[in-house]
C-alpha atoms as a PDB file:
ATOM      1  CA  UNK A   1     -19.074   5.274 -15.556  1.00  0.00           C
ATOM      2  CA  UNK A   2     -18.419   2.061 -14.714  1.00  0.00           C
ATOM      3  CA  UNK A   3     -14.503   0.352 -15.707  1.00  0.00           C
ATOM      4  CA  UNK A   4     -15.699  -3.274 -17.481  1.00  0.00           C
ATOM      5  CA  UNK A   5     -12.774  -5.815 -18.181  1.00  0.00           C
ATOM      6  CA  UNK A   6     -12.981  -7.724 -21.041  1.00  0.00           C
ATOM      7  CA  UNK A   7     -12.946 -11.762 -21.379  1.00  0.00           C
ATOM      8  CA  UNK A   8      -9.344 -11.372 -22.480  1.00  0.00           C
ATOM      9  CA  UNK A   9      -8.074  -9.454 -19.869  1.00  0.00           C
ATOM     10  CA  UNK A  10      -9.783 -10.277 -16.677  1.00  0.00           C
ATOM     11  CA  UNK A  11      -8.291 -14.108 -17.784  1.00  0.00           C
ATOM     12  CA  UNK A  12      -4.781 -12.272 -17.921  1.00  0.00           C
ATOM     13  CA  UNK A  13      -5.192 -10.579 -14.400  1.00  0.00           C
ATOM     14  CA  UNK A  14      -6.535 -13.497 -12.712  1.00  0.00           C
ATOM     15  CA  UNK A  15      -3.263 -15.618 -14.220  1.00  0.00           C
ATOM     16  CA  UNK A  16      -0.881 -12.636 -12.709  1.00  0.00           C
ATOM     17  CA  UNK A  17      -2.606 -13.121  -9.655  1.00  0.00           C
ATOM     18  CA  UNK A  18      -2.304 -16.958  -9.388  1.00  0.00           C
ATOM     19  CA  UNK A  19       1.412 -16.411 -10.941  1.00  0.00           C
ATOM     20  CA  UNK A  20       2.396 -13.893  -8.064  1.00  0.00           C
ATOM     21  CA  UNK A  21       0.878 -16.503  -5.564  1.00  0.00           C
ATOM     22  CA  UNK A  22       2.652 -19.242  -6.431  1.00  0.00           C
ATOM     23  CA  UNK A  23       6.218 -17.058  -7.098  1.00  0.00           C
ATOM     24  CA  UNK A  24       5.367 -15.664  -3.259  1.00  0.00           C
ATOM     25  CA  UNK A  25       4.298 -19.155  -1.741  1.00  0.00           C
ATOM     26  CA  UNK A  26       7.585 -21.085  -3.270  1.00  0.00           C
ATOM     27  CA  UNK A  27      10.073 -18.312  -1.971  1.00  0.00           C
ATOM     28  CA  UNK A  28       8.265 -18.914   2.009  1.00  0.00           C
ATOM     29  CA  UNK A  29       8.687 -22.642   1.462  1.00  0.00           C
ATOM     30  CA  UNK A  30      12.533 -21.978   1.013  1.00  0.00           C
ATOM     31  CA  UNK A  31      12.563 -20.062   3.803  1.00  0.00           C
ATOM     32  CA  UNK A  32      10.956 -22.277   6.114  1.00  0.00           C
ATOM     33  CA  UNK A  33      12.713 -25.280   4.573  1.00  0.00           C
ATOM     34  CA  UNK A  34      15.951 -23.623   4.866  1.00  0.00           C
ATOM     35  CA  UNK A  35      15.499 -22.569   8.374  1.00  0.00           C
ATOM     36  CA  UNK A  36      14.323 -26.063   9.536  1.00  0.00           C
ATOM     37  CA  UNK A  37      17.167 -28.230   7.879  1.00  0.00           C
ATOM     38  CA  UNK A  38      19.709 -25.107   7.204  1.00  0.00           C
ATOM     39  CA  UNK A  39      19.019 -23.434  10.264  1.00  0.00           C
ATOM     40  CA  UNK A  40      21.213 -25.367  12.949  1.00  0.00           C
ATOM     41  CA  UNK A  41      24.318 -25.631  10.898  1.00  0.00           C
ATOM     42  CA  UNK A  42      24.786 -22.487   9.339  1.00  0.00           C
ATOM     43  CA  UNK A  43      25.738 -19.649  11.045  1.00  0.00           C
ATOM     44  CA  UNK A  44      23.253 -17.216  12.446  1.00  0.00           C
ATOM     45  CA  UNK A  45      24.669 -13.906  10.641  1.00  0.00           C
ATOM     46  CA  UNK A  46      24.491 -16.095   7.343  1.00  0.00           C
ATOM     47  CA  UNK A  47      20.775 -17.180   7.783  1.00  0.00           C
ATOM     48  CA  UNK A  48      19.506 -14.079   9.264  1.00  0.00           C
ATOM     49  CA  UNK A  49      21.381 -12.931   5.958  1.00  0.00           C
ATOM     50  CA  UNK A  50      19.335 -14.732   4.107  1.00  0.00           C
ATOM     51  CA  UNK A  51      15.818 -14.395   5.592  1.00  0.00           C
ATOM     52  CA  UNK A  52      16.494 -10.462   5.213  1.00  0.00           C
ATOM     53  CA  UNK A  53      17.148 -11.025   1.564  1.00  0.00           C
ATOM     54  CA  UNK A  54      14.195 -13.209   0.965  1.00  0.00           C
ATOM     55  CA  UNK A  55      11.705 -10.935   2.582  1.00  0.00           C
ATOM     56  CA  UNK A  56      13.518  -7.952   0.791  1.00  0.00           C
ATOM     57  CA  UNK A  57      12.332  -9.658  -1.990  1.00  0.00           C
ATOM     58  CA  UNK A  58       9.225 -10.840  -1.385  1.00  0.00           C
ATOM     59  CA  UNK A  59       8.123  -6.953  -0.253  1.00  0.00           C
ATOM     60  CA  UNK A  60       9.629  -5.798  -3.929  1.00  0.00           C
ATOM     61  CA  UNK A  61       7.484  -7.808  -5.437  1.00  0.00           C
ATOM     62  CA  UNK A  62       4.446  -7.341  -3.333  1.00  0.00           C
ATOM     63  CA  UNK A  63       4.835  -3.685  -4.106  1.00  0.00           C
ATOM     64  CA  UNK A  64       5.507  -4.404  -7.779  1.00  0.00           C
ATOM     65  CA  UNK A  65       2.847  -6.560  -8.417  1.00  0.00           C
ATOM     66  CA  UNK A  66      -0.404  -5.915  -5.802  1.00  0.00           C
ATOM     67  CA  UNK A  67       0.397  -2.077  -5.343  1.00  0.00           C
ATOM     68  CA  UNK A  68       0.859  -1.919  -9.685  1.00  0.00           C
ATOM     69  CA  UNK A  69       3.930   0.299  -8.818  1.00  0.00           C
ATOM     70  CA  UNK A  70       6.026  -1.408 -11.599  1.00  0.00           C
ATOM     71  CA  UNK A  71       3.142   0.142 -13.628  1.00  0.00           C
ATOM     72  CA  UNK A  72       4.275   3.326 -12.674  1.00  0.00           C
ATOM     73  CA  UNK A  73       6.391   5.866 -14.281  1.00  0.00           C
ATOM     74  CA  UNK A  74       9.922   5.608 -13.113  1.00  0.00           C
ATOM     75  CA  UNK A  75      10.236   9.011 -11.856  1.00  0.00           C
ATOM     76  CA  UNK A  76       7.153   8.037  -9.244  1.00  0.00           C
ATOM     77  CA  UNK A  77       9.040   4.989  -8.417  1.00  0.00           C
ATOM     78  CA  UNK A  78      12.352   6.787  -7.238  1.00  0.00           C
ATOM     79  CA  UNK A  79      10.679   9.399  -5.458  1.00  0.00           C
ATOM     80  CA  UNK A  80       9.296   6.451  -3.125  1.00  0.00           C
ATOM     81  CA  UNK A  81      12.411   4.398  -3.247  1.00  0.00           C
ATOM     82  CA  UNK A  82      14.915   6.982  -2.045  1.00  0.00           C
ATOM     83  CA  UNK A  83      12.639   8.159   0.626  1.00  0.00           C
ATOM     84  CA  UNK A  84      12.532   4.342   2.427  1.00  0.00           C
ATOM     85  CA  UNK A  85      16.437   3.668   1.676  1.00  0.00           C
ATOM     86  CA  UNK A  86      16.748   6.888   4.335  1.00  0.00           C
ATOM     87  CA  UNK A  87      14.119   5.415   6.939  1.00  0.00           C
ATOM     88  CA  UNK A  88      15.666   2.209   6.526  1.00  0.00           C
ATOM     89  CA  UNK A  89      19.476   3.881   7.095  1.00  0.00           C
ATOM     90  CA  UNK A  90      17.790   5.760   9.978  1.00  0.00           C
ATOM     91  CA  UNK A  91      16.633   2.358  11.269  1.00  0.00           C
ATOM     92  CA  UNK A  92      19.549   0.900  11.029  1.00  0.00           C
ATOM     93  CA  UNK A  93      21.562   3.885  12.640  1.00  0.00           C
ATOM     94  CA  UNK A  94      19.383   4.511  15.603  1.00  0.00           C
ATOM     95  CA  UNK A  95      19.721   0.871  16.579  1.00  0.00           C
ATOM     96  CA  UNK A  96      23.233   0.982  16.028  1.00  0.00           C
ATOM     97  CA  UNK A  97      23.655   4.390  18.284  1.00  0.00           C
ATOM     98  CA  UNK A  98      21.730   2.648  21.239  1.00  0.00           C
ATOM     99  CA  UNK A  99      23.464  -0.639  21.062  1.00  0.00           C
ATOM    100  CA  UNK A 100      26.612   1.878  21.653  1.00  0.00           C
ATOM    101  CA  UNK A 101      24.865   4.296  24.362  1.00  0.00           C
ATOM    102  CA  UNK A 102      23.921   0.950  26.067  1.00  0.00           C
ATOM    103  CA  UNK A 103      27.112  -0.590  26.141  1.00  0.00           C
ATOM    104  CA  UNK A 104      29.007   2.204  27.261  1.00  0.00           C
ATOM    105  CA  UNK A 105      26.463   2.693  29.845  1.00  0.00           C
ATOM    106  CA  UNK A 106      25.929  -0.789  30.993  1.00  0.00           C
ATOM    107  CA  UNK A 107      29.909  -2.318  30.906  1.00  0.00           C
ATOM    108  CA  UNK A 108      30.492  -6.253  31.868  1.00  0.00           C
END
């Protein structure tokens, strides 16, 4: 059996979409903005700081809004959460192990 939307709220998930669109499209003009007047002055830890922040949360709301997981129980939403903090500190701590092996292996 077919899933029909009412008037009411296929008008309210069209406006979530267009809302989501915009919120997405002004955060990537401050980022581009940012990185073209920002960019040369600021320092580069600072920036790339920044940019990780601002796609951090632009993918939290991509998630939350396209993928409906803020629609989901909260349980469901911690039991993906706490598995990608652990790839992301795996990430993070493989890179950091070969930046070591290299440098001990490759001195100046």
């Amino acid at each position: 059996m077919a899933d029909h939307l009412s008037d009411e709220q296929y008008k309210s998930a069209v406006s979530a979409v267009w809302k989501a669109t915009i919120i997405l499209g002004v955060v990537t003009v401050v980022e581009v903005i940012a990185a073209l007047i920002l960019g040369p002055k600021l320092p580069k830890v600072l920036m790339n700081s920044f940019y990780a922040l601002a796609s951090f949360a632009k993918a939290f709301f991509i998630v939350g809004e396209f993928m409906h997981l803020k629609y989901e129980k909260r349980a469901f939403m911690i039991s993906l959460g706490v598995p990608l903090v652990f790839l992301v500190w795996a990430i993070i701590a493989f890179a950091s192990e070969g930046q070591s092996w290299f440098l001990m292996n490759h001195p100046k």
